[in-house]
N, C-alpha and C. Protein backbone atom coordinates (compact mmCIF):
# COMPACT_ATOMS: atom_id res chain seq x y z
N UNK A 1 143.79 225.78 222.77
CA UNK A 1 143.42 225.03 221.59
C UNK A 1 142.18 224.18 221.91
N UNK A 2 141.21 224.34 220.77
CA UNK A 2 139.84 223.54 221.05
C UNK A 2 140.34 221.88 220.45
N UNK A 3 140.46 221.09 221.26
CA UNK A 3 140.69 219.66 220.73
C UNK A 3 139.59 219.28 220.22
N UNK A 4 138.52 219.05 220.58
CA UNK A 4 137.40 218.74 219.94
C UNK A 4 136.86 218.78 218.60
N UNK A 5 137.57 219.79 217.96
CA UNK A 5 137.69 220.07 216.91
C UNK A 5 138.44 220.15 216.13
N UNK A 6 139.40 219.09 216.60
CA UNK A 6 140.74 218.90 215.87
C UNK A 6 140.35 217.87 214.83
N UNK A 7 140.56 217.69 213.64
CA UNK A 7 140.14 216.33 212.58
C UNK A 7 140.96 215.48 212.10
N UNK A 8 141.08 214.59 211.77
CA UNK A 8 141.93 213.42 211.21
C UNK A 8 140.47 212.55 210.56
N UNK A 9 141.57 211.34 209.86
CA UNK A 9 141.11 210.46 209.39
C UNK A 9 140.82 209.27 209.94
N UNK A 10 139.52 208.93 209.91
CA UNK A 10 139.13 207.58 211.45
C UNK A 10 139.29 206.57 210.61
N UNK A 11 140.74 205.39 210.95
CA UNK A 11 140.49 204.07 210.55
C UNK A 11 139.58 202.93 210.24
N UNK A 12 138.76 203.55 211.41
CA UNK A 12 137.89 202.39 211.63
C UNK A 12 136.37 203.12 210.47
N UNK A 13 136.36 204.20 210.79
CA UNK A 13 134.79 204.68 209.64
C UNK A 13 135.33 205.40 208.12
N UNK A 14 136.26 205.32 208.16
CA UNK A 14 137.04 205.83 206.68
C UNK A 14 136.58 207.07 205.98
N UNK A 15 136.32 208.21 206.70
CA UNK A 15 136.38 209.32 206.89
C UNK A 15 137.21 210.66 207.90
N UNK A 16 136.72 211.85 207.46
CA UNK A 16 137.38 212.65 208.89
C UNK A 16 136.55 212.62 209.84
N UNK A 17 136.77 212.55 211.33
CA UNK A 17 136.34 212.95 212.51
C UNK A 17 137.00 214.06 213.35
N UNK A 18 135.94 214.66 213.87
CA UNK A 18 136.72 215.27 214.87
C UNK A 18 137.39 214.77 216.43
N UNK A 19 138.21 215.34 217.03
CA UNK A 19 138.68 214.23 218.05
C UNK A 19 137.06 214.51 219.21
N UNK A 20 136.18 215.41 219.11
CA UNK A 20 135.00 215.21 220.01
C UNK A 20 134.24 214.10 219.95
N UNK A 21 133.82 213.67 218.18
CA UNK A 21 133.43 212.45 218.29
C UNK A 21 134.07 210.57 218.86
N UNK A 22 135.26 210.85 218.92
CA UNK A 22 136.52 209.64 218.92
C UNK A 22 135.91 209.99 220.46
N UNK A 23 136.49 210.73 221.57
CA UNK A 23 135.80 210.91 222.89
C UNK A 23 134.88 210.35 223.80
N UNK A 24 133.38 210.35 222.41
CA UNK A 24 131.94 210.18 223.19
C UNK A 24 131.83 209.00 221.98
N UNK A 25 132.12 208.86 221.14
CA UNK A 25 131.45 207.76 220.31
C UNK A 25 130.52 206.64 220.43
N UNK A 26 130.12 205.97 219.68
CA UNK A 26 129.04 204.61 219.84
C UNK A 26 128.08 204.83 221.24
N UNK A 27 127.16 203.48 221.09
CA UNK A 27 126.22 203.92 221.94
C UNK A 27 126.38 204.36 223.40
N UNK A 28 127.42 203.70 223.97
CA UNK A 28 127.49 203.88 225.21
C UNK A 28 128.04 205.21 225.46
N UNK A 29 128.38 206.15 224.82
CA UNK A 29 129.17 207.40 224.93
C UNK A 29 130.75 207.74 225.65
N UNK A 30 130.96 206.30 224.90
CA UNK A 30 132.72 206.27 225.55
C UNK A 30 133.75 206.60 224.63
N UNK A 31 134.75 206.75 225.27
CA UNK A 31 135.87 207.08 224.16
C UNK A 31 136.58 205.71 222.95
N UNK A 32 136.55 205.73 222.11
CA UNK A 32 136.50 204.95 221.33
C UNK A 32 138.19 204.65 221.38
N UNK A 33 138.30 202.78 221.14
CA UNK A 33 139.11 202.43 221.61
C UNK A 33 141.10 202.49 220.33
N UNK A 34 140.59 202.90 220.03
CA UNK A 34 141.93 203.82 218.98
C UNK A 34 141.96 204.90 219.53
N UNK A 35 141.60 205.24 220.40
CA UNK A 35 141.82 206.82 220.17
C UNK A 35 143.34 207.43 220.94
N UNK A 36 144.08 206.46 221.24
CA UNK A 36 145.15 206.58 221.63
C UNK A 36 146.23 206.30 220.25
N UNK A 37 145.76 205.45 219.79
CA UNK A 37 146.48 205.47 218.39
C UNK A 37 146.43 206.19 217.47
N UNK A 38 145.33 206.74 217.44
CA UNK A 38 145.34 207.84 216.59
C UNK A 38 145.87 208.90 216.85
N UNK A 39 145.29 209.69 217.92
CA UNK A 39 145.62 210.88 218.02
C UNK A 39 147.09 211.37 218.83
N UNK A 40 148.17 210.30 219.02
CA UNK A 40 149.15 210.82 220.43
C UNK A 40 149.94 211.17 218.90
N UNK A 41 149.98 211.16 217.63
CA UNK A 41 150.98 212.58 216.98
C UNK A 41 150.45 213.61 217.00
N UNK A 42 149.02 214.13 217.23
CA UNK A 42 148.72 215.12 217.08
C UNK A 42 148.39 215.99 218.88
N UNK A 43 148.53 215.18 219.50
CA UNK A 43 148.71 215.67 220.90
C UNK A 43 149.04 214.87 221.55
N UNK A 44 149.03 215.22 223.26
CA UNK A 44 149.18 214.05 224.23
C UNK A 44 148.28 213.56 225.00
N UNK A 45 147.28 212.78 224.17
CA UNK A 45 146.20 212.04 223.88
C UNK A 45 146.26 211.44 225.46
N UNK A 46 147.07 210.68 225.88
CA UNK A 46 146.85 210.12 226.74
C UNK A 46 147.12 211.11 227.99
N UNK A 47 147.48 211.74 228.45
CA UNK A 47 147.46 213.01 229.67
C UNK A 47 146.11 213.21 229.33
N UNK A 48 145.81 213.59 228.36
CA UNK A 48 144.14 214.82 228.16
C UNK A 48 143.61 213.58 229.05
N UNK A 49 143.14 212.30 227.83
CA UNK A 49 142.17 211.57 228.36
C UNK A 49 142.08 211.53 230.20
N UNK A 50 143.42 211.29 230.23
CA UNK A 50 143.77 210.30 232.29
C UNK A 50 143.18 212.06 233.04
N UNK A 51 143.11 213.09 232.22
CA UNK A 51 142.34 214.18 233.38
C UNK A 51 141.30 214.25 233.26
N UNK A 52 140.75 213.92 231.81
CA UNK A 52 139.40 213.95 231.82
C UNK A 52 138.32 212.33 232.10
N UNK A 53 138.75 212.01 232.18
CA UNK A 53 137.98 210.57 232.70
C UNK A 53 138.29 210.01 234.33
N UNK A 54 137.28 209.49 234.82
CA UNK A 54 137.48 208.64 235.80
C UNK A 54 139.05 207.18 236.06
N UNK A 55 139.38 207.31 237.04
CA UNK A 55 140.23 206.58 237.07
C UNK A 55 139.98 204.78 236.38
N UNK A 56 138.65 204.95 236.64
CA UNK A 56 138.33 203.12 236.15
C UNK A 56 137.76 203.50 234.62
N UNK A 57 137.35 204.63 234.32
CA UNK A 57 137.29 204.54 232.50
C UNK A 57 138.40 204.43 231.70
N UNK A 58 139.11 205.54 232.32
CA UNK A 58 140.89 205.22 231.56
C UNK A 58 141.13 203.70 231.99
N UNK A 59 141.40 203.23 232.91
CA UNK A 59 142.04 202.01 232.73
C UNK A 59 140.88 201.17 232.35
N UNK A 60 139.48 201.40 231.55
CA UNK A 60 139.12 200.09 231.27
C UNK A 60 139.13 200.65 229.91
N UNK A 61 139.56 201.92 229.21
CA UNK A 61 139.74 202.18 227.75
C UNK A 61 140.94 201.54 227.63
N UNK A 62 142.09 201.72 228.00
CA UNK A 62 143.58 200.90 228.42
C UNK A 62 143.96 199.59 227.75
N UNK A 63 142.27 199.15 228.91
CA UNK A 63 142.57 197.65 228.55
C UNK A 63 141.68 197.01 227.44
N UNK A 64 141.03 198.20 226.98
CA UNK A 64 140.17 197.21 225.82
C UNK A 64 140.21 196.99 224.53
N UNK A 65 139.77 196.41 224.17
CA UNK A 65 140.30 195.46 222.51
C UNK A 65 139.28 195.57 221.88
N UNK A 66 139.49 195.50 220.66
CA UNK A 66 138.16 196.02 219.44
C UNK A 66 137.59 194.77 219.00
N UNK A 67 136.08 195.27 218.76
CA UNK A 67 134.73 194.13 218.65
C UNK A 67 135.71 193.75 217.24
N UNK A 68 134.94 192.53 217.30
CA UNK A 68 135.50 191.63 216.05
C UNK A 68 134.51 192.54 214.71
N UNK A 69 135.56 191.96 213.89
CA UNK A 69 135.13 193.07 212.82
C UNK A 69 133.57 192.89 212.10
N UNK A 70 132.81 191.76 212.16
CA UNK A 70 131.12 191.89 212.19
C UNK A 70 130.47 191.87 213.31
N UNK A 71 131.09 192.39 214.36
CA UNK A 71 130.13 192.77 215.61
C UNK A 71 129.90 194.31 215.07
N UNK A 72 131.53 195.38 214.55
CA UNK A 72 131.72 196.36 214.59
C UNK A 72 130.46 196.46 213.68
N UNK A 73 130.47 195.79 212.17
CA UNK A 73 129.90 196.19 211.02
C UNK A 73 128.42 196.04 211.52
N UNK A 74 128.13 195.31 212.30
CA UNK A 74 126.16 195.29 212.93
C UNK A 74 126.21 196.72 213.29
N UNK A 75 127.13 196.94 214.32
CA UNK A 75 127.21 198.12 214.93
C UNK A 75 126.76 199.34 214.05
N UNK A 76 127.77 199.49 213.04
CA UNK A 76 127.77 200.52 212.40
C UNK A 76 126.15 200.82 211.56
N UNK A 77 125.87 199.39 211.50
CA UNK A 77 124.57 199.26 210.62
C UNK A 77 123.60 199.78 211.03
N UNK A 78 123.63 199.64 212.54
CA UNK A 78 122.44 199.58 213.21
C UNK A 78 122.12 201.18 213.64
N UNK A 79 123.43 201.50 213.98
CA UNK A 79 123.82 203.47 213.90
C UNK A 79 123.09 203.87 212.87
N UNK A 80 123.54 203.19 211.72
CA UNK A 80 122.68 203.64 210.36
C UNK A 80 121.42 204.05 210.56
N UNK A 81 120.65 202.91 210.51
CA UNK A 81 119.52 202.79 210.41
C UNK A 81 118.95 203.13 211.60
N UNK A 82 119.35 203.84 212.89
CA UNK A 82 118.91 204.71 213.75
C UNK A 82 118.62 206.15 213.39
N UNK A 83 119.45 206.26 212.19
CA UNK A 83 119.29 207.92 211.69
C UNK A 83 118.48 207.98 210.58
């Protein structure tokens, strides 16, 4: 099964994504920090990730907490207006 191309609905951008973008997302090209919430009904989100990442990316995706909600919205803006 191609995960990458699996789709759902992203909380945070209120559309579908595929799980490739949730993965590499935002600028830094990290896995975006729901992505354990989202996706462990539709697989076992957390096994995939812990083989495919470094031992200190998983545990610093683990431990991290989401930008306050107008850091996110600059964020998103600024994505914008990059394209």
């Amino acid at each position: 099964m191609d995960l990458d191309n699996l789709e759902r609905r992203c909380p945070k951008l209120g559309g579908d994504v595929a799980f490739g973008y949730c993965r590499i997302c935002g600028g830094e090209k990290t896995p975006c920090f729901k992505v354990f919430d989202c996706w462990w009904e539709r697989f076992d989100v957390v096994a995939h990730m812990k083989t495919c990442l470094s031992s200190h990316t998983f545990d610093a995706l683990c431990a991290s907490r989401p930008q306050p909600k107008v850091t996110s919205l600059l964020e998103v803006i600024r994505q914008a207006q990059e394209r």
